[in-house]
Protein backbone atom coordinates (compact mmCIF):
# COMPACT_ATOMS: atom_id res chain seq x y z
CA UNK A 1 -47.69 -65.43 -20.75
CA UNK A 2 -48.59 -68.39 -22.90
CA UNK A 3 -45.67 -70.98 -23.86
CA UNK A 4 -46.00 -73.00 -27.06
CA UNK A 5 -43.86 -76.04 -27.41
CA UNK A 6 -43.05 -76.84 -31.49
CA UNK A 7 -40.86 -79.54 -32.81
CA UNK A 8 -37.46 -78.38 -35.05
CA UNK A 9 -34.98 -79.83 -36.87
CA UNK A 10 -31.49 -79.38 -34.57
CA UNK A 11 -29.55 -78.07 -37.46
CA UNK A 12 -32.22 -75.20 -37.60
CA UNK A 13 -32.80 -74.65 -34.05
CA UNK A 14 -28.72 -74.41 -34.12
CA UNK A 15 -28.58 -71.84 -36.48
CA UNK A 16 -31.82 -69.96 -35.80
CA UNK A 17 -30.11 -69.00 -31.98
CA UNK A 18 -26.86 -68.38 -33.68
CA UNK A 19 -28.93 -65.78 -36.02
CA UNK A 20 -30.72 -64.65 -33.20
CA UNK A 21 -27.76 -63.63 -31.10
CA UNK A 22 -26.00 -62.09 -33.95
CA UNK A 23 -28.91 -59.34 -34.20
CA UNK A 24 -29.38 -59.48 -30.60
CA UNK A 25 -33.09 -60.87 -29.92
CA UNK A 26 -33.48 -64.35 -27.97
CA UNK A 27 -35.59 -66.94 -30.19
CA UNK A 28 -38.84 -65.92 -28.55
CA UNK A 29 -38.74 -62.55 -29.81
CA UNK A 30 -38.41 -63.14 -33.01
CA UNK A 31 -41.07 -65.91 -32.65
CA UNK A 32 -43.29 -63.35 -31.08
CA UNK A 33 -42.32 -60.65 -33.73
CA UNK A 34 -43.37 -62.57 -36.45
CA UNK A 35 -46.75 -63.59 -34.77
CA UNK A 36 -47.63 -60.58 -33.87
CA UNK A 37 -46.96 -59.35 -37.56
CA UNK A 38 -48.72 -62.19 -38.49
CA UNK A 39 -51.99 -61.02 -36.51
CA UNK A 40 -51.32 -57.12 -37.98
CA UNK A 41 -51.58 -58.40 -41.89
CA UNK A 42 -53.47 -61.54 -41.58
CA UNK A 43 -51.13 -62.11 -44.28
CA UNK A 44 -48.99 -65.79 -44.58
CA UNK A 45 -45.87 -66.03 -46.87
CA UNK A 46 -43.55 -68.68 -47.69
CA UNK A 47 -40.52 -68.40 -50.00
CA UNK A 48 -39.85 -71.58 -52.27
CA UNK A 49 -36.64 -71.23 -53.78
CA UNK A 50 -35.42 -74.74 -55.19
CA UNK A 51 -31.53 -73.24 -54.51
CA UNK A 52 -33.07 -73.82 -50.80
CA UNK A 53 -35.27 -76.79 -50.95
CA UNK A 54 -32.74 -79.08 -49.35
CA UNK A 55 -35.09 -81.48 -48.26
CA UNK A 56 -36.52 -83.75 -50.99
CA UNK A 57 -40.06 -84.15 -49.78
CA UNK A 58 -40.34 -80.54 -49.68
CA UNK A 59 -39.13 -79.80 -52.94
CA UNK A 60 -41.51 -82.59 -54.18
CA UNK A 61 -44.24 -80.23 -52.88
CA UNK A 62 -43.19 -77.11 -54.12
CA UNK A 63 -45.47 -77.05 -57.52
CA UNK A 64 -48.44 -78.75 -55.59
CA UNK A 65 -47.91 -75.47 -52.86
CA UNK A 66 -47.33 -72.99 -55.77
CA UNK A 67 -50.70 -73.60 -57.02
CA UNK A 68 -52.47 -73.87 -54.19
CA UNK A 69 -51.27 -70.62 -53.39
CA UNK A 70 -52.18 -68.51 -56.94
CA UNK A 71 -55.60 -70.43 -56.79
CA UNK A 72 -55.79 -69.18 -53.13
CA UNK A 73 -54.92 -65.63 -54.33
CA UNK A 74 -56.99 -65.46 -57.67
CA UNK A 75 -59.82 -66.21 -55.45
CA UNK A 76 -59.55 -63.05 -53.38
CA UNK A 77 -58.82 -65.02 -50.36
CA UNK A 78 -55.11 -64.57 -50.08
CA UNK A 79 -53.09 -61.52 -51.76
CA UNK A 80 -49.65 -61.90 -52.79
CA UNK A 81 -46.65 -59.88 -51.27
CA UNK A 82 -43.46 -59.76 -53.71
């Protein structure tokens, strides 16, 4: 078994175990859900919704990321998932 170390904000790391124990998976799992789900579609997905764009510098990126990603899917390379 691999470990991966990643950097995250406290608040989120906070909340993301308080999730996690609510459903009843540890952190990991859900990490390793997600990759493995990752592997299975090959497919990546982000949600950008300003009500949750808290962070300024993100939100400053959102339109630059929008694009990128329907010039990323109207070249075949991506598809989108709604």
């Amino acid at each position: 078994m691999a470990v991966i170390t990643v950097r995250i904000d406290d608040e989120v790391k906070k909340d993301l175990t308080k999730f996690s124990n609510e459903i009843g998976i540890s952190v990991g799992s859900l990490f390793n859900a997600r990759a493995r789900n990752l592997l299975r579609t090959k497919e990546v997905t982000f949600k950008l919704d300003e009500d949750f764009l808290e962070d300024q510098e993100m939100y400053s990126n959102a339109k630059s990321l929008k694009e990128q990603g329907m010039r990323s899917v109207a070249s075949g390379r991506s598809s989108l998932v709604i």
